[in-house]
Protein backbone atom coordinates (compact mmCIF):
# COMPACT_ATOMS: atom_id res chain seq x y z
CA UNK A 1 12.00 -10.78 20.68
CA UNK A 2 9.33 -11.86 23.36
CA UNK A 3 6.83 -13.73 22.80
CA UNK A 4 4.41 -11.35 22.25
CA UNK A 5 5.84 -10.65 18.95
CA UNK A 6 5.12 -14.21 17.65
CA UNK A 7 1.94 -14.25 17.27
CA UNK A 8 0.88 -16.67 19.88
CA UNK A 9 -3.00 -16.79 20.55
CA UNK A 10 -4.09 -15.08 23.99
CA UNK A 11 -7.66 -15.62 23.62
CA UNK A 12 -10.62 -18.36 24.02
CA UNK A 13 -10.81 -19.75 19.88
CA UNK A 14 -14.26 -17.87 19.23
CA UNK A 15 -12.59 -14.42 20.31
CA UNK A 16 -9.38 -15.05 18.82
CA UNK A 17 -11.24 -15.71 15.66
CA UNK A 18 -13.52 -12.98 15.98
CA UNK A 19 -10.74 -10.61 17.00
CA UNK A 20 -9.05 -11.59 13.86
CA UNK A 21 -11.74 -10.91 11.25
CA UNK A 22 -12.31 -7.98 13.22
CA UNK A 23 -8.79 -6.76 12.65
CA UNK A 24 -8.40 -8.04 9.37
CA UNK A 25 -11.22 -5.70 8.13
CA UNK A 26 -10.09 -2.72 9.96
CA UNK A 27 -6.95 -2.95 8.39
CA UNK A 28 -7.65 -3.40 4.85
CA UNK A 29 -10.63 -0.29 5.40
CA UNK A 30 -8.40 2.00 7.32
CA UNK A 31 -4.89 1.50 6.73
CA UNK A 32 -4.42 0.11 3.47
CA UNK A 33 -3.58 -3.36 4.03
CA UNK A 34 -0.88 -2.82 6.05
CA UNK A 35 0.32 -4.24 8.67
CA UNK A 36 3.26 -3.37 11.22
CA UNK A 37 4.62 -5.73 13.89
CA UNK A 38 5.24 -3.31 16.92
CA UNK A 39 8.89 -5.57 16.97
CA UNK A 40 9.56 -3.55 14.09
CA UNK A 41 12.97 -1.79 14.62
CA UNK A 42 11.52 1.06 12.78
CA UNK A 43 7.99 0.98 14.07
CA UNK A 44 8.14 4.84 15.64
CA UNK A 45 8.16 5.40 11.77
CA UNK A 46 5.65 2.43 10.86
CA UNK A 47 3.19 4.14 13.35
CA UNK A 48 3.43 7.55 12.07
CA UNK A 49 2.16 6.17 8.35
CA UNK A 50 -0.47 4.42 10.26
CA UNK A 51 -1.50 7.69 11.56
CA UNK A 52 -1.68 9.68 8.56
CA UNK A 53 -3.81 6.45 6.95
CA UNK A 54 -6.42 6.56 9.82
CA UNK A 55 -6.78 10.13 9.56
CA UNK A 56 -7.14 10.27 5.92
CA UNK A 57 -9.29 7.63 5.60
CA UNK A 58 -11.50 8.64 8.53
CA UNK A 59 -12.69 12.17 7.51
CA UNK A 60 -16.42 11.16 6.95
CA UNK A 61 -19.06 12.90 7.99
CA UNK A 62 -22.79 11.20 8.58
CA UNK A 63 -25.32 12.43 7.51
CA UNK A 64 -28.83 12.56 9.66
CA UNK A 65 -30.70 11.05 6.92
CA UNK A 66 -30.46 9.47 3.60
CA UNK A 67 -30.39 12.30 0.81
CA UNK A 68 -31.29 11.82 -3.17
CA UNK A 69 -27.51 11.91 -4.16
CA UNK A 70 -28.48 14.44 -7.23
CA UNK A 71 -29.01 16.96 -4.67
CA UNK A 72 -26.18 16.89 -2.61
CA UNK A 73 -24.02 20.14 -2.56
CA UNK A 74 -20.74 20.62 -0.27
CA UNK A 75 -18.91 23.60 0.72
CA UNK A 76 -15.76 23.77 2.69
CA UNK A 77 -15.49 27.46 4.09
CA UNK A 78 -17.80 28.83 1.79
CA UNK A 79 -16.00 26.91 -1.50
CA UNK A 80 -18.10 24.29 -3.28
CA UNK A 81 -16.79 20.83 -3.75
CA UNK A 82 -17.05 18.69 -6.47
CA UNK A 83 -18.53 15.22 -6.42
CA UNK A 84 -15.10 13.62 -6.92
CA UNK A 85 -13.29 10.74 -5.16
CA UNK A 86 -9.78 12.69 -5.07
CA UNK A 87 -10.13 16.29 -5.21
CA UNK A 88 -13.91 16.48 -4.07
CA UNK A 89 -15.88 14.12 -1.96
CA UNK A 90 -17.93 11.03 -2.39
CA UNK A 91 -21.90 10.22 -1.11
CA UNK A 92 -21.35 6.47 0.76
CA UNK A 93 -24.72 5.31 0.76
CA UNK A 94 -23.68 2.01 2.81
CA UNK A 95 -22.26 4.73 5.91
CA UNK A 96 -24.93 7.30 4.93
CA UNK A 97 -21.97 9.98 4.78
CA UNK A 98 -19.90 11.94 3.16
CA UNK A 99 -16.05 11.17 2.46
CA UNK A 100 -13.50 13.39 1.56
CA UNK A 101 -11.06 12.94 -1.04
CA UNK A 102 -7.21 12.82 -0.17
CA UNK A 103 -6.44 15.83 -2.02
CA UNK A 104 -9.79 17.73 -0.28
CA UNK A 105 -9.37 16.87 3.11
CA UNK A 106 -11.14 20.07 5.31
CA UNK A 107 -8.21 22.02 7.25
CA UNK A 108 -8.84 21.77 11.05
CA UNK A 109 -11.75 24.33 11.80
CA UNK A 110 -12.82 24.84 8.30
CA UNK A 111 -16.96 25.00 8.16
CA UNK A 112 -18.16 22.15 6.48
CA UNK A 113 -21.84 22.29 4.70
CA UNK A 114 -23.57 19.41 3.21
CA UNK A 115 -26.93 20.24 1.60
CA UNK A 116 -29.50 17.65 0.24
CA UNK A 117 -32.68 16.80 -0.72
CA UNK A 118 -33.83 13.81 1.61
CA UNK A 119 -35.38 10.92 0.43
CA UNK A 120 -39.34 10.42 1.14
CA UNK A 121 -39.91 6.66 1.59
């Protein structure tokens, strides 16, 4: 194992602490918590899960500006989805988009439609 795989610190103390909040939040947003060492004998296998986690967790879209949430209708190819954290999708005012549920995620190409009522400020 080389020492790469120990952990060591390669960076000034700010960065290094920086870099590891950084990562920290990453990983518990994107992949689930998990976390791989690349010494892993299995890690081919580790990074393939990792991959279907970032994919699935990234399908957002962002909207261009901040709708009444009542009003917000989806389609995906022409089929309307329902407002539903699995099998539909879910407003997330904080990223001002739209997330797609595990079980609704758009096939590659599919038309994707968000309709809303804006908010007047």
């Amino acid at each position: 194992m080389g020492k790469y795989c120990r952990g060591e610190r390669f960076f000034a103390p700010t960065l290094t602490y920086w870099f590891c909040f950084c990562y920290n939040e990453v990983v518990n947003e994107v992949c689930n918590g998990r976390v791989y060492s690349i010494c892993d004998g299995r890690w081919g296998e580790r990074l393939g899960e990792l991959a279907v986690d970032v994919w699935n967790s990234t399908v957002q879209y962002h909207l261009s500006r901040i709708p009444e949430p009542d009003t917000i209708y989806v389609t995906v190819d022409g089929k309307p989805l329902s407002n539903d954290t699995v099998n539909g999708y879910q407003y997330d005012p904080i990223h001002n988009s739209i997330k797609f549920g595990p079980d609704a995620l758009p096939p590659e190409g599919a038309e994707i439609e968000v309709e809303y009522e804006a908010k007047c400020f």
